[in-house]
C-alpha atoms as a PDB file:
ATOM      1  CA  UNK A   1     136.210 281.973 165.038  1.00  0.00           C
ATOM      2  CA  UNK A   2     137.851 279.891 162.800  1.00  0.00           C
ATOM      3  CA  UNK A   3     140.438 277.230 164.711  1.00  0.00           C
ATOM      4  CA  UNK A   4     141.979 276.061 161.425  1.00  0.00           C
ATOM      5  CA  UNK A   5     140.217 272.620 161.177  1.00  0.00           C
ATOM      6  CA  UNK A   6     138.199 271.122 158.530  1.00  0.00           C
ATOM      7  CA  UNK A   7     134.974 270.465 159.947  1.00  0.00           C
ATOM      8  CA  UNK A   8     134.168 266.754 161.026  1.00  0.00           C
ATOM      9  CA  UNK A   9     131.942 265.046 158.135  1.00  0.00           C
ATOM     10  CA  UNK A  10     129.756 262.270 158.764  1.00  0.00           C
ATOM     11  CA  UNK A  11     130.547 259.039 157.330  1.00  0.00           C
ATOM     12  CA  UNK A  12     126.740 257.310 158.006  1.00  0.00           C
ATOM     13  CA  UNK A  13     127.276 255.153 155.028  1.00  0.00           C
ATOM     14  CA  UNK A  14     130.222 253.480 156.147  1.00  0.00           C
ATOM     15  CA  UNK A  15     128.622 251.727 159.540  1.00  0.00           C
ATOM     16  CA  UNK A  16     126.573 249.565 157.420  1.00  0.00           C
ATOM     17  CA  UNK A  17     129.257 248.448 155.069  1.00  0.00           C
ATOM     18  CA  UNK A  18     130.643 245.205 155.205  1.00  0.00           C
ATOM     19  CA  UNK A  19     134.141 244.163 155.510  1.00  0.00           C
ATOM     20  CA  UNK A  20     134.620 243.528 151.811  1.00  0.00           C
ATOM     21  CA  UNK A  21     132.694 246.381 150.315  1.00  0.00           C
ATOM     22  CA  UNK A  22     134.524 248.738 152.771  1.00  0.00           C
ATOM     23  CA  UNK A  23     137.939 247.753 152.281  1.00  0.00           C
ATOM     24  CA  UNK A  24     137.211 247.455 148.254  1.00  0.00           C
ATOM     25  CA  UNK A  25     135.950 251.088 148.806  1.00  0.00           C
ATOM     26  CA  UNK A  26     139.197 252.040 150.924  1.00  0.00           C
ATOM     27  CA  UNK A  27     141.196 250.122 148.319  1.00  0.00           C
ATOM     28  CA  UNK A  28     139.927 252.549 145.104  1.00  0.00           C
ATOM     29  CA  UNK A  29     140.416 255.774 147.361  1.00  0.00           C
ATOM     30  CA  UNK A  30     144.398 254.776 147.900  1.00  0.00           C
ATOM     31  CA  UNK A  31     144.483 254.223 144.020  1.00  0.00           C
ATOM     32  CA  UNK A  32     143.081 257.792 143.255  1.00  0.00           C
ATOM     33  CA  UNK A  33     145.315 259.656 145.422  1.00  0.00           C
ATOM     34  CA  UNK A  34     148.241 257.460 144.802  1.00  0.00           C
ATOM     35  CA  UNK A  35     147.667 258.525 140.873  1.00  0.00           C
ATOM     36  CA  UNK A  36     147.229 261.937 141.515  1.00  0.00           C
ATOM     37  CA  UNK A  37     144.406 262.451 139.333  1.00  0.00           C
ATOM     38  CA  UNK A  38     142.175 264.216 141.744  1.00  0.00           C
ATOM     39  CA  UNK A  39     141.725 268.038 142.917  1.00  0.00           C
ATOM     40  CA  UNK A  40     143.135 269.476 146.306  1.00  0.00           C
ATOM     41  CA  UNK A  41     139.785 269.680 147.783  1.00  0.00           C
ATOM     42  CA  UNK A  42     138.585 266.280 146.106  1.00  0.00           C
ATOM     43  CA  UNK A  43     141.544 264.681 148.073  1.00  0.00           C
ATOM     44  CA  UNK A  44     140.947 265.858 151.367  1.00  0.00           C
ATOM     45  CA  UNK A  45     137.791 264.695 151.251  1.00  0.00           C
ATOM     46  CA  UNK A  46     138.479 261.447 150.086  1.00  0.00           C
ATOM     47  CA  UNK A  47     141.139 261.381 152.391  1.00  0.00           C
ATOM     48  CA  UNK A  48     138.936 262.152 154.995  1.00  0.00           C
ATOM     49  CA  UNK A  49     136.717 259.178 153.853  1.00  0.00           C
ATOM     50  CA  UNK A  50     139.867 256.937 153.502  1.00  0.00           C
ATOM     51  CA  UNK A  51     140.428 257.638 157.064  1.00  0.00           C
ATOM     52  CA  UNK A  52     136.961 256.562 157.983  1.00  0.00           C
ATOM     53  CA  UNK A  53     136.793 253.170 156.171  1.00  0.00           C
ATOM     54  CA  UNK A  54     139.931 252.298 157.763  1.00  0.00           C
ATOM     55  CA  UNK A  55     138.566 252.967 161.095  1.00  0.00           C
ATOM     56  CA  UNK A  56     135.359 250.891 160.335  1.00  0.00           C
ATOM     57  CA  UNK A  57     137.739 247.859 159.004  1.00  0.00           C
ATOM     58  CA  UNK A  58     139.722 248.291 161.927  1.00  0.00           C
ATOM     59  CA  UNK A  59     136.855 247.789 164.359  1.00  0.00           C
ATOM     60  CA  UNK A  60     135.273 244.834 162.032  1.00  0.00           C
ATOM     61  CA  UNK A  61     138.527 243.222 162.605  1.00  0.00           C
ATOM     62  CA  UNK A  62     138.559 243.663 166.488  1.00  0.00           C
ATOM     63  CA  UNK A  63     134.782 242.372 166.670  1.00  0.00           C
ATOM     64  CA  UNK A  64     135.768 239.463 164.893  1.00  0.00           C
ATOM     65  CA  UNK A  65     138.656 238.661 166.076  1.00  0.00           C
ATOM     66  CA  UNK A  66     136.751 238.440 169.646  1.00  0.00           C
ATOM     67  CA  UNK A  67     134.764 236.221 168.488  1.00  0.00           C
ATOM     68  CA  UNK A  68     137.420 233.895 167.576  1.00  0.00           C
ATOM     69  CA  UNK A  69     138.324 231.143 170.143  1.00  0.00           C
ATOM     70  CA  UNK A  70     140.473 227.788 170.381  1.00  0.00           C
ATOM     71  CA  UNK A  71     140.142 224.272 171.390  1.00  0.00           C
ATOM     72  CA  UNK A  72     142.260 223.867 174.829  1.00  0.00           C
ATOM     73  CA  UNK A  73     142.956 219.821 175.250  1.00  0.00           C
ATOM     74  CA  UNK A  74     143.513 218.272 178.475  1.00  0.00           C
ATOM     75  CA  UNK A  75     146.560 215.693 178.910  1.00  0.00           C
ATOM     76  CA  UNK A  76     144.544 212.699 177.307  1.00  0.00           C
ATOM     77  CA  UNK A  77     144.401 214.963 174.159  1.00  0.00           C
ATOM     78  CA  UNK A  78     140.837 215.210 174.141  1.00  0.00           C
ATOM     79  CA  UNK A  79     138.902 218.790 174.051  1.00  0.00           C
ATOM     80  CA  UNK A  80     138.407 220.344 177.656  1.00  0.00           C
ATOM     81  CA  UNK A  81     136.909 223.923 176.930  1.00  0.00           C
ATOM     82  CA  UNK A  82     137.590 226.908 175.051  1.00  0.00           C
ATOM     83  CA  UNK A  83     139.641 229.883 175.200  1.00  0.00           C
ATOM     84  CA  UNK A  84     139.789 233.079 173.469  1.00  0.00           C
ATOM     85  CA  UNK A  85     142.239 233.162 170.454  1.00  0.00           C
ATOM     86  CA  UNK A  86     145.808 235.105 171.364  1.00  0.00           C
ATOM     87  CA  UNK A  87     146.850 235.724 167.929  1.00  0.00           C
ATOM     88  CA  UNK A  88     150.237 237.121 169.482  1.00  0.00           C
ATOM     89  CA  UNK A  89     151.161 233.822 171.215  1.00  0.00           C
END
């Protein structure tokens, strides 16, 4: 029975890309489909891969983000400890 979905494609590949090569990867697919010059099914699939990168940028980001911590300093100004990094503060 069909439900109407693509089927789910594996992105292996992707996992053991870096930040850079990813997002330079991610940055090429946008070009392509923002130009047009590619075939229905060639977009979807590249779409689908688009999707992908982003997601594997996105959790780069998180991981190192959480690795990412600040100097606290106590009254006297000198360094006490450390504390994560709230980029919102």
């Amino acid at each position: 029975m069909n439900t109407g979905k693509a089927p789910t494609r594996t992105h292996a590949d992707i996992k053991e890309m870096t930040f850079e090569r990813a997002l330079k990867e991610l940055e090429a697919i946008v070009g392509r489909l923002e130009r047009g010059d590619v075939e229905l099914e060639e977009s979807i699939a590249i779409y689908e891969r688009g999707e992908a990168l982003r997601d594997h940028c996105d959790q780069l980001l998180r991981q190192a983000e959480a690795k990412v911590e600040k100097l606290t300093l106590g009254p006297d100004g000198r360094p006490r400890g450390i504390e994560p990094l709230d980029p919102e503060r």
